[in-house]
Protein backbone atom coordinates (compact mmCIF):
# COMPACT_ATOMS: atom_id res chain seq x y z
CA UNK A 1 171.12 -158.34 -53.54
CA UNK A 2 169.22 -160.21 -50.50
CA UNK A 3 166.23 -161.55 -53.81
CA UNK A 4 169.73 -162.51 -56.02
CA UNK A 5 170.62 -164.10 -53.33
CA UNK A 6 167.69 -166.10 -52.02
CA UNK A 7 166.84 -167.28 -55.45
CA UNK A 8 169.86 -168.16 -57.06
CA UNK A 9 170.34 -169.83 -54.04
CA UNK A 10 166.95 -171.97 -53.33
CA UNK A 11 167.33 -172.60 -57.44
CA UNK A 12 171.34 -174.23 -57.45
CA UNK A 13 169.71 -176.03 -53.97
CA UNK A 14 166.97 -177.77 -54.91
CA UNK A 15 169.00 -178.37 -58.42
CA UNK A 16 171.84 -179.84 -55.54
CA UNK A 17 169.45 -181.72 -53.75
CA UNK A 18 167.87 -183.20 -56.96
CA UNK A 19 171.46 -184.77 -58.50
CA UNK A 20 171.78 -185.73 -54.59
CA UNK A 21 168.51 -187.94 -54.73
CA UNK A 22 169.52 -189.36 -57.77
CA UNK A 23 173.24 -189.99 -56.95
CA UNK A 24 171.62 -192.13 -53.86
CA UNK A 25 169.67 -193.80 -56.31
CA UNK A 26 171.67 -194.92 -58.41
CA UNK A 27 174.54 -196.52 -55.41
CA UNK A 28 171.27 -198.44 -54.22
CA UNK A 29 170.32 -199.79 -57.63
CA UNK A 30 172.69 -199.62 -60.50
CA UNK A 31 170.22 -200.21 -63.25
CA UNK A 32 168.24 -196.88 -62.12
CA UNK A 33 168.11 -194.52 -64.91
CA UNK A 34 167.69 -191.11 -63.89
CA UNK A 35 164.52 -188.52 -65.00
CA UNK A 36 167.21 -185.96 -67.15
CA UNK A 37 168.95 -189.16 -69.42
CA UNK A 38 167.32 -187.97 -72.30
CA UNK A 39 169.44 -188.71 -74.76
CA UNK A 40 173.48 -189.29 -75.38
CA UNK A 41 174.61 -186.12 -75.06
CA UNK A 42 171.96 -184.86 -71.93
CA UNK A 43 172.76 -187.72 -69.66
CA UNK A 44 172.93 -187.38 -66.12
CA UNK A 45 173.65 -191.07 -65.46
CA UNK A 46 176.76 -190.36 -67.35
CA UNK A 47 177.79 -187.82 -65.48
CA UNK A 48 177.18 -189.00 -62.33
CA UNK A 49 179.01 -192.38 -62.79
CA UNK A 50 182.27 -190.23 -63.86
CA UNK A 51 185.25 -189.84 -61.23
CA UNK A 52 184.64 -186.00 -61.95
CA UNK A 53 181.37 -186.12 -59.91
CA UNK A 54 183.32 -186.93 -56.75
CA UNK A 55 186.03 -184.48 -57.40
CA UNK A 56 186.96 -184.37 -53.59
CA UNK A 57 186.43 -187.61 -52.74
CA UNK A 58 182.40 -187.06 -52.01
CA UNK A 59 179.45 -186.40 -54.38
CA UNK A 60 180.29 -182.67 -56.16
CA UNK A 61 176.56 -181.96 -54.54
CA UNK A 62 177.37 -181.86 -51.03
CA UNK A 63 179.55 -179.01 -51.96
CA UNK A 64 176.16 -177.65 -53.77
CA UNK A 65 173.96 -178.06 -50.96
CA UNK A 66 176.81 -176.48 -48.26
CA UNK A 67 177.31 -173.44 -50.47
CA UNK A 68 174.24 -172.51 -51.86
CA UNK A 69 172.58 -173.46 -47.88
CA UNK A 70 174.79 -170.19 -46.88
CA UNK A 71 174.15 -168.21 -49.49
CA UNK A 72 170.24 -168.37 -49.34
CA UNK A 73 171.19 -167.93 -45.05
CA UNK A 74 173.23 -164.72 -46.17
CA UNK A 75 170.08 -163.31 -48.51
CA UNK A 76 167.28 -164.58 -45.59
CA UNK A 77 169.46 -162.66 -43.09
CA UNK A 78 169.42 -159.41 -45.52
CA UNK A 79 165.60 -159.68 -46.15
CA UNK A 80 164.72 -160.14 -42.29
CA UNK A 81 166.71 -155.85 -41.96
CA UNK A 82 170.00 -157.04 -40.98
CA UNK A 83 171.11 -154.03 -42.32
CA UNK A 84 175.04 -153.76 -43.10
CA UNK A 85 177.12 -156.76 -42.69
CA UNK A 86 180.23 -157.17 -41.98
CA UNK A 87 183.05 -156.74 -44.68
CA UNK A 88 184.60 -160.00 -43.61
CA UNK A 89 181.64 -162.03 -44.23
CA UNK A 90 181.12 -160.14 -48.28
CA UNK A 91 184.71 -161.10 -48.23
CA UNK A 92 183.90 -164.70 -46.87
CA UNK A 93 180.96 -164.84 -49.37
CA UNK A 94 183.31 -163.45 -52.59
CA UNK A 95 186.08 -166.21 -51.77
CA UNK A 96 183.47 -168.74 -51.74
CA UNK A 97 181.72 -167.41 -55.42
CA UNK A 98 185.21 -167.36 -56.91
CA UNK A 99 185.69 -171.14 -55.68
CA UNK A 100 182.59 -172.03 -56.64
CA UNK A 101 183.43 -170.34 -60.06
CA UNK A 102 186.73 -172.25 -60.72
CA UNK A 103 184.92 -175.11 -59.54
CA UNK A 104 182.15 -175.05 -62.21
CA UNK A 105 183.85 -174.18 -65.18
CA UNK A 106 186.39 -176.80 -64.76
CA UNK A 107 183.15 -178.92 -64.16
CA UNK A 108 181.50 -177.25 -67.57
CA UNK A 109 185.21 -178.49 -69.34
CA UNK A 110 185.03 -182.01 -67.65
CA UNK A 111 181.42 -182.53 -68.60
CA UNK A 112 181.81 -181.84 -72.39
CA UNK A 113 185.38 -182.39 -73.65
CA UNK A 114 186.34 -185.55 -70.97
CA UNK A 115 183.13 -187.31 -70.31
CA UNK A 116 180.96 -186.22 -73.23
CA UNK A 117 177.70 -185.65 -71.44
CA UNK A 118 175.45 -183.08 -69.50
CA UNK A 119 173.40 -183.00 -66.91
CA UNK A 120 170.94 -180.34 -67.15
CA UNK A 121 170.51 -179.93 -63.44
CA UNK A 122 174.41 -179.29 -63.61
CA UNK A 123 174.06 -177.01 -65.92
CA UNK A 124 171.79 -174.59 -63.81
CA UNK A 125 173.83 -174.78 -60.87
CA UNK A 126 176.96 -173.49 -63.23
CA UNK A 127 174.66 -170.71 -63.85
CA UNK A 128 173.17 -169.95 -60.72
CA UNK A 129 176.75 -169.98 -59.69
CA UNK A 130 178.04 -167.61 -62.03
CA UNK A 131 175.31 -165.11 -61.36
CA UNK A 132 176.31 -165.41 -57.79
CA UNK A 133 179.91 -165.02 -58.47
CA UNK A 134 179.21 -162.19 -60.70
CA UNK A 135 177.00 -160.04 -58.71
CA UNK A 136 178.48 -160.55 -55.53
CA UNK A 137 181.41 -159.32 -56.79
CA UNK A 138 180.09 -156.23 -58.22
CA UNK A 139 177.93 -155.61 -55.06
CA UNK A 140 181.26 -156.15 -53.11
CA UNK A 141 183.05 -153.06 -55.40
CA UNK A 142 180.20 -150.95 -54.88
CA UNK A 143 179.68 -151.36 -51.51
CA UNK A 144 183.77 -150.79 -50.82
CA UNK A 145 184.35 -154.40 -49.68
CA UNK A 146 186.64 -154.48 -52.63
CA UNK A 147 188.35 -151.30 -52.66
CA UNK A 148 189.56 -150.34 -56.46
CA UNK A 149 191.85 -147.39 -57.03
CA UNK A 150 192.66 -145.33 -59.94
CA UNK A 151 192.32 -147.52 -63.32
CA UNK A 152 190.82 -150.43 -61.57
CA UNK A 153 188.09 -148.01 -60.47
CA UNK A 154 187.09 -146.84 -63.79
CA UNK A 155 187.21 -150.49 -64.69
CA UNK A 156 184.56 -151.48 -61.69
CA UNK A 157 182.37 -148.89 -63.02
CA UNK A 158 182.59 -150.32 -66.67
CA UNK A 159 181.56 -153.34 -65.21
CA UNK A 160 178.75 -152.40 -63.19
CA UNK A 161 177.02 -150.00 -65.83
CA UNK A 162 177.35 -153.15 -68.35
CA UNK A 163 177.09 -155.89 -65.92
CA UNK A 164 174.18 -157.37 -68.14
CA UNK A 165 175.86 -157.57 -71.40
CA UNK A 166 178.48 -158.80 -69.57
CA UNK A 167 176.90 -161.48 -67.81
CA UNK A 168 174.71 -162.73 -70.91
CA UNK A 169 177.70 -162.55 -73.41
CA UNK A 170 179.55 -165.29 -70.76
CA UNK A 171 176.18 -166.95 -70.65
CA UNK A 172 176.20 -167.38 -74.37
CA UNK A 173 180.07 -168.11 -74.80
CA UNK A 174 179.25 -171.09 -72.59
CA UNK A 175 176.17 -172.01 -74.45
CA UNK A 176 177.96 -171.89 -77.82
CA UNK A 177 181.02 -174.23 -76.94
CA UNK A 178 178.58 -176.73 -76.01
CA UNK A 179 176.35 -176.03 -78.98
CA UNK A 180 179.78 -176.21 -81.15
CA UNK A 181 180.69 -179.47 -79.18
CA UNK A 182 177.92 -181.58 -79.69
CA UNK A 183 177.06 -180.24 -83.04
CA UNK A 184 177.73 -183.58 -84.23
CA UNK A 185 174.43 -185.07 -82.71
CA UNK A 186 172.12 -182.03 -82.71
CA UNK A 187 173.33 -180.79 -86.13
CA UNK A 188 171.73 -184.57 -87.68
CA UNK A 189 168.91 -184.78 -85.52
CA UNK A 190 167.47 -180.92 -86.48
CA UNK A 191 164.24 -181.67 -89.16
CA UNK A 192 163.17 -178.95 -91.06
C-alpha cells in the first residue's frame, strides 16, 4: 500500500503539475499550443479552454495537485514505519478516492461525448485515480476500516482475490468507449 501510494501519487502529480504549467501558459499567451495537441481528437488545448476544466470555478488541477500532494504524504508517512494509522484518516483517504472517482469519470464523459477531445495527461490522472480509489478501498476492507458483514463479506473477498481482473476489465471498458467514440478518426487514419 505505502509503494501504491507513493507512485500513483508522484505519477497523477507531476501529470497535475504538467496540465498546471500549461494551463498558465496558455492565460499568458493565447496562441500557445501545448506539447500533447497532437491531433483533433488528443488535444489538450481543447480541453483546457472548455468550462469543464474549471469545474469549481479554478483549474480541475489544483484539485490534482491537493489530492494526489496527500496521498503521496499518506504513502511517505507509511514508508518512513508509521506503523498503523488511524481508521479516521483510511476513512478520510477513502472519501477523498471516491470523490476523486466521481470526479474523473464525469471528467472521462465530459472530455469525449461534450467537448470531443483528450488530453493524455488527463487521461493518466483518471487512472492513477482509479487505482487509488480501487485499492484503497480494498486495503480499507481488509484492514477492517470498512467493516462488511455477512453477504457483503463474501463479496469483499470476491473482490480482493480478483481485484486484478477487476481493475483491468474497468481499465479496458474505459479504453473501449473512447476507442468506440472516436472510431470515426482512428478507424480512417489506420494504414495497413
Amino acid at each position: 500500500m505505502p509503494w501504491l501510494l507513493v507512485i500513483c501519487g508522484a505519477i497523477g502529480l507531476a501529470c497535475a503539475l504538467i496540465i498546471t504549467y500549461d494551463k498558465i501558459q496558455l492565460l499568458e499567451n493565447p496562441a500557445f499550443v501545448p506539447n500533447c495537441d497532437l491531433n483533433p481528437v488528443i488535444s489538450c488545448g481543447s480541453v483546457m479552454a472548455s468550462k469543464q476544466a474549471a469545474a469549481f470555478g479554478f483549474p480541475n488541477p489544483f484539485l490534482g495537485i491537493a489530492g494526489f500532494s496527500v496521498v503521496m504524504t499518506v504513502g511517505v508517512v507509511l514508508l518512513a514505519g508509521a506503523g498503523k494509522l488511524k481508521r479516521w484518516l483510511w476513512l478520510g483517504l477513502e472519501l477523498g478516492t471516491i470523490f476523486g472517482l466521481a470526479f474523473v469519470h464525469w471528467l472521462f464523459f465530459q472530455s469525449v461525448y461534450r467537448i470531443g477531445a483528450l488530453c493524455p495527461y488527463c487521461m493518466v490522472v483518471w487512472v492513477m485515480t482509479a487505482a487509488l480509489f480501487w485499492y484503497v478501498t480494498l486495503y480499507n476492507i481488509q484492514t477492517g476500516a470498512i467493516r462488511l458483514r455477512g453477504t457483503l463479506q463474501r463479496v469483499g473477498f470476491f473482490l480482493r482475490r480478483h481485484h486484478l481482473d477487476i481493475f483491468v476489465l474497468w481499465i479496458l471498458i474505459i479504453a473501449f468507449l473512447i476507442l468506440k467514440h472516436f472510431w470515426y478518426y482512428y478507424g480512417q487514419n489506420l494504414h495497413f
